[in-house]
Protein backbone atom coordinates (compact mmCIF):
# COMPACT_ATOMS: atom_id res chain seq x y z
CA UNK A 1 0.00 0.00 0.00
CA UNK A 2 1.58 3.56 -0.71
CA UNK A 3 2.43 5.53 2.07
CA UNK A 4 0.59 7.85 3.72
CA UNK A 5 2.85 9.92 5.36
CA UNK A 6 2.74 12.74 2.21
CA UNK A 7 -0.72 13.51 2.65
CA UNK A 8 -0.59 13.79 6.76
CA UNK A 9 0.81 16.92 5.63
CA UNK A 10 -0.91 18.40 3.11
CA UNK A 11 -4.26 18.80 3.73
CA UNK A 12 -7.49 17.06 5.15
CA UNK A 13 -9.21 16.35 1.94
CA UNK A 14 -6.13 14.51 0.46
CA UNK A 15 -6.16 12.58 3.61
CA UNK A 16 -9.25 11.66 2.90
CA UNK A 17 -8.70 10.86 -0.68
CA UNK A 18 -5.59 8.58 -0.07
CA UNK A 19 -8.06 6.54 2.54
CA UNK A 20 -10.58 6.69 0.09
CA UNK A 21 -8.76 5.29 -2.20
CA UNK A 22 -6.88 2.67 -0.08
CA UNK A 23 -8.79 2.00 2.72
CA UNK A 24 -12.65 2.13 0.70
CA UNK A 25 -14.24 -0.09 3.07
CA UNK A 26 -12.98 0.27 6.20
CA UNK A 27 -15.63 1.80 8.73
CA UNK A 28 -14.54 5.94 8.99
CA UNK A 29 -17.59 7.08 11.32
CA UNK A 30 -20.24 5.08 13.39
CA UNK A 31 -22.97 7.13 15.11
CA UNK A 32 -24.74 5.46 18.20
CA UNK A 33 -27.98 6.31 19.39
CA UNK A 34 -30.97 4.68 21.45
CA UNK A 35 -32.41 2.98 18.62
CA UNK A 36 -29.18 1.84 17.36
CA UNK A 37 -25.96 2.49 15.47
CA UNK A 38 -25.33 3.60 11.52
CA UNK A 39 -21.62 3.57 9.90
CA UNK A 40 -19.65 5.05 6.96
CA UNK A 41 -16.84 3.99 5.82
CA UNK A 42 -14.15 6.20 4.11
CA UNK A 43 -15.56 4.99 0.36
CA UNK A 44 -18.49 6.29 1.02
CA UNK A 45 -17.75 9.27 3.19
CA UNK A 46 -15.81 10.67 0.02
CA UNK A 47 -18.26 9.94 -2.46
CA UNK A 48 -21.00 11.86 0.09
CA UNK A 49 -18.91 14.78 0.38
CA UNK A 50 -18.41 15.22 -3.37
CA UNK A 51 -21.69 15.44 -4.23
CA UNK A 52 -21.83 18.39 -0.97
CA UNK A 53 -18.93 19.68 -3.25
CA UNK A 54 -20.69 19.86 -6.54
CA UNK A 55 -23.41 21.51 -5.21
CA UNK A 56 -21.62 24.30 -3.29
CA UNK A 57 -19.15 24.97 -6.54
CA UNK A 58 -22.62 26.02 -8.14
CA UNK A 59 -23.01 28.22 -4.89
CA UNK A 60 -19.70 30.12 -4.69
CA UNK A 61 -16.55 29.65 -5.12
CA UNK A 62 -13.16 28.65 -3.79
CA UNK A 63 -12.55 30.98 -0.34
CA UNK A 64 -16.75 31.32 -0.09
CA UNK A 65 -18.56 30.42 4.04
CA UNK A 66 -20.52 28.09 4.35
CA UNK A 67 -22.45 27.43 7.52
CA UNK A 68 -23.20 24.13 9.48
CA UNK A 69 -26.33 23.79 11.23
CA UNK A 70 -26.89 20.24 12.22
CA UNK A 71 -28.57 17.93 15.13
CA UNK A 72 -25.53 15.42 15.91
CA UNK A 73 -25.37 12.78 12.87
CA UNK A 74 -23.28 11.77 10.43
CA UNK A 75 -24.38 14.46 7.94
CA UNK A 76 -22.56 17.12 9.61
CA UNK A 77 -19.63 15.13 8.82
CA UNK A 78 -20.33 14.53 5.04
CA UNK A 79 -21.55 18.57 4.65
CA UNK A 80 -17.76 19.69 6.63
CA UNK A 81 -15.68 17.41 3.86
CA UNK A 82 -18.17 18.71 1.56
CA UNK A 83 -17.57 22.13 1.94
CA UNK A 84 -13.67 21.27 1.99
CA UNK A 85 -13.67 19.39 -1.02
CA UNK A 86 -15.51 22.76 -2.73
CA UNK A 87 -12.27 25.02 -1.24
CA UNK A 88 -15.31 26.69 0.93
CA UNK A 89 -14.95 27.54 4.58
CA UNK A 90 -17.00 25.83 6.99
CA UNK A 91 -18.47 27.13 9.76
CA UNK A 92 -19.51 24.85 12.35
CA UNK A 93 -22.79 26.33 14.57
CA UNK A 94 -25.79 24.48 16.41
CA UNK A 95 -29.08 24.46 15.67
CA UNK A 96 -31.60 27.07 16.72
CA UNK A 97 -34.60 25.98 19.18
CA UNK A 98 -38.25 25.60 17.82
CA UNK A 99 -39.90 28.36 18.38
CA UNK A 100 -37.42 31.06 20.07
CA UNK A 101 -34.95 33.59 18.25
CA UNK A 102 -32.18 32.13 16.48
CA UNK A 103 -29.94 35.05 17.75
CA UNK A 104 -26.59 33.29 17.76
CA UNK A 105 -27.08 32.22 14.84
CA UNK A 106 -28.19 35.22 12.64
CA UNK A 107 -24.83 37.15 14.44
CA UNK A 108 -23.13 34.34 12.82
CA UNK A 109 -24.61 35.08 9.33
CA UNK A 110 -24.00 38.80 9.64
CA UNK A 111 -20.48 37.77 10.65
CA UNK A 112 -19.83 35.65 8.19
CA UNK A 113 -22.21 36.63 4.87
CA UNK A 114 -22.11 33.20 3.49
CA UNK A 115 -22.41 31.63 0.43
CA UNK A 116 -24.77 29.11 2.12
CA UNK A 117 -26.44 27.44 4.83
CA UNK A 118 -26.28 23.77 5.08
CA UNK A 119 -28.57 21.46 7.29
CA UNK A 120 -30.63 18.57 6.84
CA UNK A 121 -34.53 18.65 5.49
CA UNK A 122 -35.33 18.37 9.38
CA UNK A 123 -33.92 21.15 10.54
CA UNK A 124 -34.64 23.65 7.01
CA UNK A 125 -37.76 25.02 8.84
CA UNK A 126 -35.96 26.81 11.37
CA UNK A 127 -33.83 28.50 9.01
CA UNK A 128 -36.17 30.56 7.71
CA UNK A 129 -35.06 33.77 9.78
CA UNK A 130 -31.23 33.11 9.66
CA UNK A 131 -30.25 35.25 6.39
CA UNK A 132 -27.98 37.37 4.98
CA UNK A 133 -28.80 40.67 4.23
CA UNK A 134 -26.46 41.81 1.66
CA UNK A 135 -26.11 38.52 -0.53
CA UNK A 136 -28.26 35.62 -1.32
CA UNK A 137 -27.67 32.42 1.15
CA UNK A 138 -28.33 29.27 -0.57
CA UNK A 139 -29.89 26.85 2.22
CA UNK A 140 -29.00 22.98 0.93
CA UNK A 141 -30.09 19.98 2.42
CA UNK A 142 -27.13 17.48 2.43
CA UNK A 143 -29.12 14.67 3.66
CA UNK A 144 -31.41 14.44 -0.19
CA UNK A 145 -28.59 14.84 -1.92
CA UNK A 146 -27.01 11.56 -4.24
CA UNK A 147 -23.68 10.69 -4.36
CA UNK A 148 -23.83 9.35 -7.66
CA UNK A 149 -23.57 12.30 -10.15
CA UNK A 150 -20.62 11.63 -12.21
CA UNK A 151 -19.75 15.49 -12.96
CA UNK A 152 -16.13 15.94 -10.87
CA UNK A 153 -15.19 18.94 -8.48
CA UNK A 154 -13.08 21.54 -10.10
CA UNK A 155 -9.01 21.20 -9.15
CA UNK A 156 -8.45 23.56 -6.65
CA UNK A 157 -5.24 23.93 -5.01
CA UNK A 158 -5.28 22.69 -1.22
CA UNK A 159 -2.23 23.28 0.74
CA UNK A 160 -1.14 23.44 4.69
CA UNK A 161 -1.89 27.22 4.51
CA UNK A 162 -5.43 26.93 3.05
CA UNK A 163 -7.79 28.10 5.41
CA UNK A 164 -10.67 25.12 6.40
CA UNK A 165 -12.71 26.54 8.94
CA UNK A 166 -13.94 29.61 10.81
CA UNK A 167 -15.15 28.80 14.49
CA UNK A 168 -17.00 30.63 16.35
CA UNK A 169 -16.99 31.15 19.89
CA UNK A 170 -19.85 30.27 22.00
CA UNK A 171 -21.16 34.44 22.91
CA UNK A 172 -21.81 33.27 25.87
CA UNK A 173 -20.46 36.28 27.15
CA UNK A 174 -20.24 38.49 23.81
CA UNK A 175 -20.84 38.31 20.25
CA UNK A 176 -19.34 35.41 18.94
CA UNK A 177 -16.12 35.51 17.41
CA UNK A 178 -14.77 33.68 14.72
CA UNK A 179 -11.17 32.57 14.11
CA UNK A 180 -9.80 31.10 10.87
CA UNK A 181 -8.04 27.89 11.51
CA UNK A 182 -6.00 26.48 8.20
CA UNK A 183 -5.31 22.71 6.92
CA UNK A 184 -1.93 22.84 8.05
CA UNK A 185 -3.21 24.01 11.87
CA UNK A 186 -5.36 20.59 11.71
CA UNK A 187 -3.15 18.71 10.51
CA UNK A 188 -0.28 20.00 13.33
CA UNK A 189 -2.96 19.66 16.07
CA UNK A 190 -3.83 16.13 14.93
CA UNK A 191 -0.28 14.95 14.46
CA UNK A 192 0.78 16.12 18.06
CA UNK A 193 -2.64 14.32 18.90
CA UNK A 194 -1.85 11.54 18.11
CA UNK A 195 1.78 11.22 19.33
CA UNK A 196 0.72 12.07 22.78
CA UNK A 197 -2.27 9.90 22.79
CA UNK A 198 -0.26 7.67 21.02
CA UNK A 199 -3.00 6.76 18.78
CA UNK A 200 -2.94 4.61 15.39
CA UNK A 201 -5.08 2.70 13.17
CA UNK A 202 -5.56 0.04 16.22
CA UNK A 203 -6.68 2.76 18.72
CA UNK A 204 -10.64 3.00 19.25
CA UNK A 205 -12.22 6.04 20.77
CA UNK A 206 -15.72 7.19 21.56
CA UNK A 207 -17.00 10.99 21.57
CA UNK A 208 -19.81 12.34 22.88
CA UNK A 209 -18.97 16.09 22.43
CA UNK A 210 -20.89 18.46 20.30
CA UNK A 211 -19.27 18.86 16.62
CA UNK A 212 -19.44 22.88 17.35
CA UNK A 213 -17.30 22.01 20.24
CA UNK A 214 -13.48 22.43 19.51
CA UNK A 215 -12.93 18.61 21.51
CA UNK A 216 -15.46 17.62 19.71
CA UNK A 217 -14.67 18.83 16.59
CA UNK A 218 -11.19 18.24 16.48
CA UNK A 219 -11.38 14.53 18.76
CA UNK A 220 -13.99 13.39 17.37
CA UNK A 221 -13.37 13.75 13.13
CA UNK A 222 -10.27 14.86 12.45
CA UNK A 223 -7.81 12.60 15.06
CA UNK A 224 -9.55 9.88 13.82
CA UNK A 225 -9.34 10.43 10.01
CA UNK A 226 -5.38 11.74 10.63
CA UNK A 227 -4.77 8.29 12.46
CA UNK A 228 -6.92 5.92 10.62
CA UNK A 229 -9.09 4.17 13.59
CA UNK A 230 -12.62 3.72 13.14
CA UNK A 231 -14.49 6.18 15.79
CA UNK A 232 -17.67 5.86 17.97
CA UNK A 233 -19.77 9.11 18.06
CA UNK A 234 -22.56 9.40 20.00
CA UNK A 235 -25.21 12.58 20.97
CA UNK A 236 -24.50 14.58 23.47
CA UNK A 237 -28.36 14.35 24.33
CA UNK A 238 -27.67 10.71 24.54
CA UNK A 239 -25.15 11.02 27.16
CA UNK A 240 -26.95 13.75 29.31
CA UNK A 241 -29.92 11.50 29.46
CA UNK A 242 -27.91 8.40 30.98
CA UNK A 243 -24.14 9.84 31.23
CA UNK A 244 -23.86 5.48 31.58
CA UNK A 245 -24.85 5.17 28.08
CA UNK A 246 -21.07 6.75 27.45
CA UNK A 247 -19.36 4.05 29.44
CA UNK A 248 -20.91 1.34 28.16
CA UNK A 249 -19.73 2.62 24.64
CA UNK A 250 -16.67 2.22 25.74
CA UNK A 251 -16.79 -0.93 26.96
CA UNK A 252 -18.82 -2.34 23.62
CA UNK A 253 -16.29 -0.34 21.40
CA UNK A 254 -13.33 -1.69 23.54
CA UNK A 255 -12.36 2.30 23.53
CA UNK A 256 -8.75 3.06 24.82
CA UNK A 257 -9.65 7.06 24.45
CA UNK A 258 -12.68 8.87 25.06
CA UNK A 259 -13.05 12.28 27.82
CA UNK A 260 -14.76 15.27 28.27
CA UNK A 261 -15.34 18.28 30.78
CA UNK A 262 -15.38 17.65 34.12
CA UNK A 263 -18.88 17.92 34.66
CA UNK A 264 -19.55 14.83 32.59
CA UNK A 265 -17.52 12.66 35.19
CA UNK A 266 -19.36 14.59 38.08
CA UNK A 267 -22.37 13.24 36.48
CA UNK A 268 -21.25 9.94 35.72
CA UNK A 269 -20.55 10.16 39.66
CA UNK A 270 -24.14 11.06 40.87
CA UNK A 271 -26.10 8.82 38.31
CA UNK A 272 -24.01 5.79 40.29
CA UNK A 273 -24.42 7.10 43.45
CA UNK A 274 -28.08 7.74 42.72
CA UNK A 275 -28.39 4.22 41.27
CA UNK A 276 -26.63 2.43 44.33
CA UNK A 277 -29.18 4.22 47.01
CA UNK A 278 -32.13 3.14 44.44
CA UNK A 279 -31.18 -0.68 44.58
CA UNK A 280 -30.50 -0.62 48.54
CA UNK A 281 -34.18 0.73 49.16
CA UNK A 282 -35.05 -1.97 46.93
């Protein structure tokens, strides 16, 4: 098999290309949740995010925003390789609640004056207030696209100092902020990622952490593309209904990494403490 070293520093989407290629079948992504699990490998990951590709090209062009609005799934995944694969930058952000103001959201847009919005059909209601003022925002559901067309992505040149995302802060405590992080910054970040972690196409990991999340974002889709290891995501609602659901991930994944704030382990604490006073009244 031809080495993969050349494209560990290049940039993400010839990473994913040279797995693609390589490694078609092997399982990229699986996403747990109560009703059960769904996987894709790195074949069809690429061939997903292509088609996310094509149709942003006919958006915008090379240097263009694009934002993310996604539940957790494995869409948001597809739509961020998507928009890399079109030279676009993404910009991860969460969904807005039915039925209140999507104000972090719409400072994002102003922010930002994208090229497009992308979400699945689900979500495309709540859209309807988040738009640009000075340009027209295409909104694209990733999830009804095919990945089948046979027109290819224009070449565009992808190197370490090609800038791949914008994220935002959370304006939790101002207006959000965005910062412009390139390939070559992921790449670094993975790379020194996985030498401390000392992770490789053996390890196994599980996330719970929200994609808009930096650990989330960065542990939970781009370590495990850099190193090659199949990882388990689940929703973070998932975990905050039964933080046990997370362990037990780990123990049916046989994970060596996994984490998160401290808070999850302090919860993880009281749900066991809570359970061992339920069975002794019992």
């Amino acid at each position: 098999m031809p080495d993969v070293s050349e494209y560990l520093r290049t940039s993400l989407i010839g990473l994913l290309e040279w797995r693609a290629a390589h490694q078609p079948d092997r399982i990229a992504y699986t996403f747990l949740n109560a009703d059960g699990e769904t996987s894709i490998t790195y074949g069809q990951l690429a061939s997903r995010a292509q088609a996310v590709g094509r149709h942003l090209h006919c958006s915008g062009s090379q240097g263009d925003r694009a934002i993310l609005v996604y539940p957790p799934c494995l869409d948001f995944i597809v739509a961020l390789f998507g928009c890399l694969y079109a030279g676009f930058l993404a910009v991860p952000a969460y969904p807005p609640r039915p039925g209140q103001p999507a104000v972090r959201l719409n400072a994002i847009v102003a922010d930002t004056q994208p090229a497009a919005i992308l979400t699945i059909t689900a979500i495309m209601p709540l859209l309807a207030t988040a738009e640009s003022t000075s340009r027209r925002v295409t909104h694209l559901a990733t999830d009804a696209l095919s990945g089948d067309a046979e027109d290819r992505l224009p070449d565009i040149n992808l190197t370490p100092a090609t800038a791949a995302l914008l994220q935002y802060t959370s304006g939790s405590t101002s207006r959000p902020r965005g910062v412009v992080i390139t390939h070559g910054n992921l790449l670094n970040n993975s790379m020194n990622i996985a030498r401390l972690f000392d992770n490789d196409a053996e390890s196994r990991a599980v996330v719970w952490l929200p994609f808009y999340h930096d650990m989330g974002l960065i542990g939970g889709i781009f370590q495990p593309l850099y190193a090659g290891f199949p990882m388990a995501l689940m929703s973070p609602l998932l975990f905050l209904q039964s933080p046990f659901q997370w362990l037990r991930a780990i123990a049916e994944t046989k994970a060596q990494v996994s984490g998160g704030p401290n808070f999850a382990f302090d919860l993880r604490s009281e749900e066991r403490r809570v359970g061992k006073e339920c069975r002794s009244r019992w």
